[in-house]
Protein backbone atom coordinates (compact mmCIF):
# COMPACT_ATOMS: atom_id res chain seq x y z
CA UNK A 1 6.24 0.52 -19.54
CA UNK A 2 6.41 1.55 -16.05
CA UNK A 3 3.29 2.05 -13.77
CA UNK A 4 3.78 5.60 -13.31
CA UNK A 5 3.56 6.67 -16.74
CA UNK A 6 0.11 8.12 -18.48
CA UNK A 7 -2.09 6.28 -19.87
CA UNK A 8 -5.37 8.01 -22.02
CA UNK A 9 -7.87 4.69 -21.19
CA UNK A 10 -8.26 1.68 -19.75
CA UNK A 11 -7.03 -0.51 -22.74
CA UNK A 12 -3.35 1.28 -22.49
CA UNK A 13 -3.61 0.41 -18.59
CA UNK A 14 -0.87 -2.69 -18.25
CA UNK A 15 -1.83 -5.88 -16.27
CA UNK A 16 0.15 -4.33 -13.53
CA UNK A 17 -1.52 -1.42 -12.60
CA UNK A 18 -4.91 -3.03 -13.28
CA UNK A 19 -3.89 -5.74 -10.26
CA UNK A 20 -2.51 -3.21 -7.85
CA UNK A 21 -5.39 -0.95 -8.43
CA UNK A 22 -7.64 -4.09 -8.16
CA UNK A 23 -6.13 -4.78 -4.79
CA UNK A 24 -5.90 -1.30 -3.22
CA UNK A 25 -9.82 -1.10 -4.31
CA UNK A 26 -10.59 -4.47 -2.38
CA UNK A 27 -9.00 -3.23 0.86
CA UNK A 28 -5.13 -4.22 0.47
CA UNK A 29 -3.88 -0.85 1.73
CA UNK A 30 -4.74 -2.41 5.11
CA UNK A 31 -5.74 -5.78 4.73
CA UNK A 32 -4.93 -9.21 2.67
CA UNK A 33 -7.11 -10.21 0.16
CA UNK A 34 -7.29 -13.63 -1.66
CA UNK A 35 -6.39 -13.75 -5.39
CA UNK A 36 -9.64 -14.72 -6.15
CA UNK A 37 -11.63 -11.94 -4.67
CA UNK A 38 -8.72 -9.66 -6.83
CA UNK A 39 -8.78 -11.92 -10.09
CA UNK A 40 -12.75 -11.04 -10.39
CA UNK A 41 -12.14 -7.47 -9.44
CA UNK A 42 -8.98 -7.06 -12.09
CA UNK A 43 -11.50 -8.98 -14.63
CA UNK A 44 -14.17 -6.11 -14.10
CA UNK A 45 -12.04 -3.75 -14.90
CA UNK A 46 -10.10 -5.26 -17.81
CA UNK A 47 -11.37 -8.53 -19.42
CA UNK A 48 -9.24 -8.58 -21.68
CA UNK A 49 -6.33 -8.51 -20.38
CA UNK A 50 -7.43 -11.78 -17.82
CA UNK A 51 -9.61 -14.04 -20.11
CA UNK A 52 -9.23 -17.49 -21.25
CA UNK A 53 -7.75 -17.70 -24.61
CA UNK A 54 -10.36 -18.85 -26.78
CA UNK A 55 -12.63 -17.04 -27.62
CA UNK A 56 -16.10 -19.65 -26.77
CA UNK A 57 -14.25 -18.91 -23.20
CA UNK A 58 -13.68 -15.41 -23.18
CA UNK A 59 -16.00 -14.81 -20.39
CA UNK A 60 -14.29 -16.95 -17.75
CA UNK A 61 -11.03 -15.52 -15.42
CA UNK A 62 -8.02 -16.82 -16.04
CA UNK A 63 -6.54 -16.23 -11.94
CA UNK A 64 -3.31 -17.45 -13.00
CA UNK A 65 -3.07 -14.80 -15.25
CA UNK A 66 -3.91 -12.48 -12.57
CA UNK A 67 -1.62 -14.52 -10.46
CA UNK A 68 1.50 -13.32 -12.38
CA UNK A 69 0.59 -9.85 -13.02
CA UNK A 70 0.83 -9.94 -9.32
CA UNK A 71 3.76 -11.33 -9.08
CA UNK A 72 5.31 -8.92 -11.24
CA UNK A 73 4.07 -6.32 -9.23
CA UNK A 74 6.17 -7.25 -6.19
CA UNK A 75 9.35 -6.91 -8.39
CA UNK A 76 11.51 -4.42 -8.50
CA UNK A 77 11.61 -3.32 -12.21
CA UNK A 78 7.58 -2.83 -11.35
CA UNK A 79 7.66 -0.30 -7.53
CA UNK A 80 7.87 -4.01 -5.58
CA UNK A 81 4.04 -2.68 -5.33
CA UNK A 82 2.49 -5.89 -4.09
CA UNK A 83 3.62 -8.65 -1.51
CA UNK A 84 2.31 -11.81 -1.77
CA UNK A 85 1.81 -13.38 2.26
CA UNK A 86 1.60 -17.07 2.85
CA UNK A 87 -1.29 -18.70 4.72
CA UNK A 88 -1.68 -22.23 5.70
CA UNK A 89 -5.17 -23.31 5.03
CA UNK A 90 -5.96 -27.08 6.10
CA UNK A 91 -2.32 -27.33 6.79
CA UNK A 92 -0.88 -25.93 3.27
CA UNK A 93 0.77 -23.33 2.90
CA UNK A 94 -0.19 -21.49 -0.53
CA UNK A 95 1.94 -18.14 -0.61
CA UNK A 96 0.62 -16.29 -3.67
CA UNK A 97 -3.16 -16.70 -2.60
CA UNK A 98 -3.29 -13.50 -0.34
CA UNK A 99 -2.19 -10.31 -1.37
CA UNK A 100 -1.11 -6.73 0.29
CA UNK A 101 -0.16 -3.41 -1.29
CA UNK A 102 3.07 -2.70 0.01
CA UNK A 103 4.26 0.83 1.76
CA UNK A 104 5.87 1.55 -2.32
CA UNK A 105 2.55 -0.03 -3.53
CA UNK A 106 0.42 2.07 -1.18
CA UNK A 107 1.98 5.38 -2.65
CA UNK A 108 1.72 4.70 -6.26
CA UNK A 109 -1.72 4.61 -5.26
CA UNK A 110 -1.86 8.05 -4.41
CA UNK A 111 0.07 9.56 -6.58
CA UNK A 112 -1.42 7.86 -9.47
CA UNK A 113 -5.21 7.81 -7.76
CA UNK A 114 -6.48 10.54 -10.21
CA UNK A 115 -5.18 9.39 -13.25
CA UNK A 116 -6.89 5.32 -12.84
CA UNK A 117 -9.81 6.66 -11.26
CA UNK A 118 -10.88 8.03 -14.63
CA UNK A 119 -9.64 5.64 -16.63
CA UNK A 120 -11.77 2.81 -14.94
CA UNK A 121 -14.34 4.91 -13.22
CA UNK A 122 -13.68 3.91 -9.95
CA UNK A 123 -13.32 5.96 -6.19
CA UNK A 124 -9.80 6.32 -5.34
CA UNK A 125 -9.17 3.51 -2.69
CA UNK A 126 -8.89 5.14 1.02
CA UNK A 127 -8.47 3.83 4.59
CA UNK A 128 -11.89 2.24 6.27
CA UNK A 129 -13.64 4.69 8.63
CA UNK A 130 -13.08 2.70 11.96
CA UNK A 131 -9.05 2.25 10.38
CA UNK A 132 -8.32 5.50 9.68
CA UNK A 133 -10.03 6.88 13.42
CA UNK A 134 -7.51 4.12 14.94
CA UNK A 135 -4.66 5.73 12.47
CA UNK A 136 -5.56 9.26 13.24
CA UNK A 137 -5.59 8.09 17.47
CA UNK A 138 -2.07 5.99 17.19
CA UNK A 139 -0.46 9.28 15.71
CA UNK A 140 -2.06 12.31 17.69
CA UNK A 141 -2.21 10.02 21.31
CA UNK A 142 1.59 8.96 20.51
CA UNK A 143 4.41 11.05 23.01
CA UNK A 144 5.88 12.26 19.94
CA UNK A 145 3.35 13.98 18.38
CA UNK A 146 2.28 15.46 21.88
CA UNK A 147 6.07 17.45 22.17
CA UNK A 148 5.88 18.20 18.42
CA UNK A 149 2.23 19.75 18.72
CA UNK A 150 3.76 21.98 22.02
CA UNK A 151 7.56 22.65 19.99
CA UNK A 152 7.17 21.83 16.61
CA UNK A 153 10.08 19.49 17.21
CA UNK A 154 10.66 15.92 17.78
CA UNK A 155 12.22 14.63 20.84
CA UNK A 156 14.26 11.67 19.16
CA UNK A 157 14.22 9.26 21.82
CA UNK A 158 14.21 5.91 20.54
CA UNK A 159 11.45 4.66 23.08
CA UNK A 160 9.32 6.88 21.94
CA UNK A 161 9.38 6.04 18.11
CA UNK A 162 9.40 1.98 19.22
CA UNK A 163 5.83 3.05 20.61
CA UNK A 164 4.86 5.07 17.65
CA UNK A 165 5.03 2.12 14.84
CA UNK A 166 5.00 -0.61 17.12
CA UNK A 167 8.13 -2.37 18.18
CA UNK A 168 10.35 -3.30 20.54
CA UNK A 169 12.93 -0.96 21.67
CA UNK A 170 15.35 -3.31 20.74
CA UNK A 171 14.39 -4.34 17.31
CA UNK A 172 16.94 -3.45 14.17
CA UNK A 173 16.69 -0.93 12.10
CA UNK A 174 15.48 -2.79 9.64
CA UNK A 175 12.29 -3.54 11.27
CA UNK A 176 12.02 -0.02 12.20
CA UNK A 177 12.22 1.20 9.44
CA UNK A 178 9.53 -1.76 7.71
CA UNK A 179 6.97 -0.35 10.44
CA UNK A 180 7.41 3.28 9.83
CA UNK A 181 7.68 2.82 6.02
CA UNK A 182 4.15 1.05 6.54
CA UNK A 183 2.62 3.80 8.81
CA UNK A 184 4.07 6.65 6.51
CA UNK A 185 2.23 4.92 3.62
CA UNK A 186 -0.97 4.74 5.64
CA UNK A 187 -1.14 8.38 7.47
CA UNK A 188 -0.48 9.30 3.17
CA UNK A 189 -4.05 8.20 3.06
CA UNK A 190 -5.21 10.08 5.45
CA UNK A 191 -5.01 13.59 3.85
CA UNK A 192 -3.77 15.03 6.92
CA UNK A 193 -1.42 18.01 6.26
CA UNK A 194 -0.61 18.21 9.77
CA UNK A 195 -0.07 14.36 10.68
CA UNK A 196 1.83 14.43 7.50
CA UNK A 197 4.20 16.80 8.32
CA UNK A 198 4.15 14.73 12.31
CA UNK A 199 5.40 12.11 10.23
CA UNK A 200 7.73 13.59 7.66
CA UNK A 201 9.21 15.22 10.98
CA UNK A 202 10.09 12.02 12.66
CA UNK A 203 11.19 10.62 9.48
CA UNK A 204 14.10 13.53 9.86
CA UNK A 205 14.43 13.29 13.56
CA UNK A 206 15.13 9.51 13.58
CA UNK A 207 17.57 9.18 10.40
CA UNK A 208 19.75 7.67 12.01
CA UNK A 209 17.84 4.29 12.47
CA UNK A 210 15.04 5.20 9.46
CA UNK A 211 17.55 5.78 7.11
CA UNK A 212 16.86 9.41 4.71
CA UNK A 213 14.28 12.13 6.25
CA UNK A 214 10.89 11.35 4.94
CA UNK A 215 8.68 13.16 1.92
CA UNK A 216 5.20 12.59 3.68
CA UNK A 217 2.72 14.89 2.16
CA UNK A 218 1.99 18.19 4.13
């Protein structure tokens, strides 16, 4: 069952969801977060589903459990919602104990924020204050948005967008496009009509290295 589909409570809710909700909750629309920190959170809001087997045990988390629920998050069949990101601690590198939403992961959030905030009674996960005053600065300083606030049009000059997400000028496309996909996701968050529509707009302006025009909100 996919993770957009409805669900009436939180038994219904597949591992899936309950992990990428989990990890959008702890911060991972912006930040990693260790499996651990998400195994207790998924736990909270469905023991069940992340238990030990027997029952004298039922109360402890089973993180490996957790562990590939995310991993079957980051595939394809599932959104590719999640992305695990290596770390070396003390020298080792463990790369499924730190966890982001991806840009994919990040809008399944919103468009499914309603729905899995009443089924497990939690606040919709949003930006942090000081990250979304940073987001809202990046996008209405940026020389972009300055022509399209005078013109309502964007002056596709490829300098330009390599300072709005980010990048070097001479980057590929394919990064360009990984940095606006990931500053799309985030301005989603937001619920800004107009830097949607900023962003939607450049999305159309620059198809040419972004690939299809955009479908930001706004």
């Amino acid at each position: 069952m996919t993770p957009g589909n409805p669900r009436s409570d939180k038994r219904e809710a597949s591992s899936v969801e309950v992990v990428a909700w989990a990890l959008a909750g702890l911060g991972g629309v912006e930040d990693e977060i260790h499996l651990e920190d998400i195994a207790a959170k998924a736990f909270a809001l469905k023991p069940g589903a992340f238990r030990w087997d027997l029952d004298n045990y039922a109360h402890f988390i089973d993180k490996d459990k957790v562990r590939v629920s995310l991993t079957d998050a980051a595939k394809a069949k599932y959104g590719e919602l999640t992305r695990a990101v290596g770390r070396k601690i003390r020298g080792v590198i463990k790369p499924t104990d730190w966890w982001v939403l991806t840009p994919a992961g990040i809008l399944w959030v919103q468009q499914n924020s309603a729905r899995l905030s009443s089924v497990f009674g939690d606040k919709p996960p949003s930006l942090r204050r000081e990250v979304a005053r940073r987001l809202r600065e990046r996008l209405s300083e940026s020389e972009l948005y300055e022509g399209y606030s005078r013109s309502g049009r964007i002056d596709p000059s490829p300098f330009a967008l390599a300072d709005l997400v980010e990048c070097s000028p001479d980057a590929s496309s394919a990064v360009f496009r990984a940095r606006f996909e990931a500053l799309d996701a985030q301005t989603r968050l937001l619920g800004d009509d107009d830097l949607g529509c900023f962003v939607n707009a450049v999305a159309n302006a620059f198809q040419h290295i972004l690939g299809s025009g955009g479908d930001s909100s706004g």
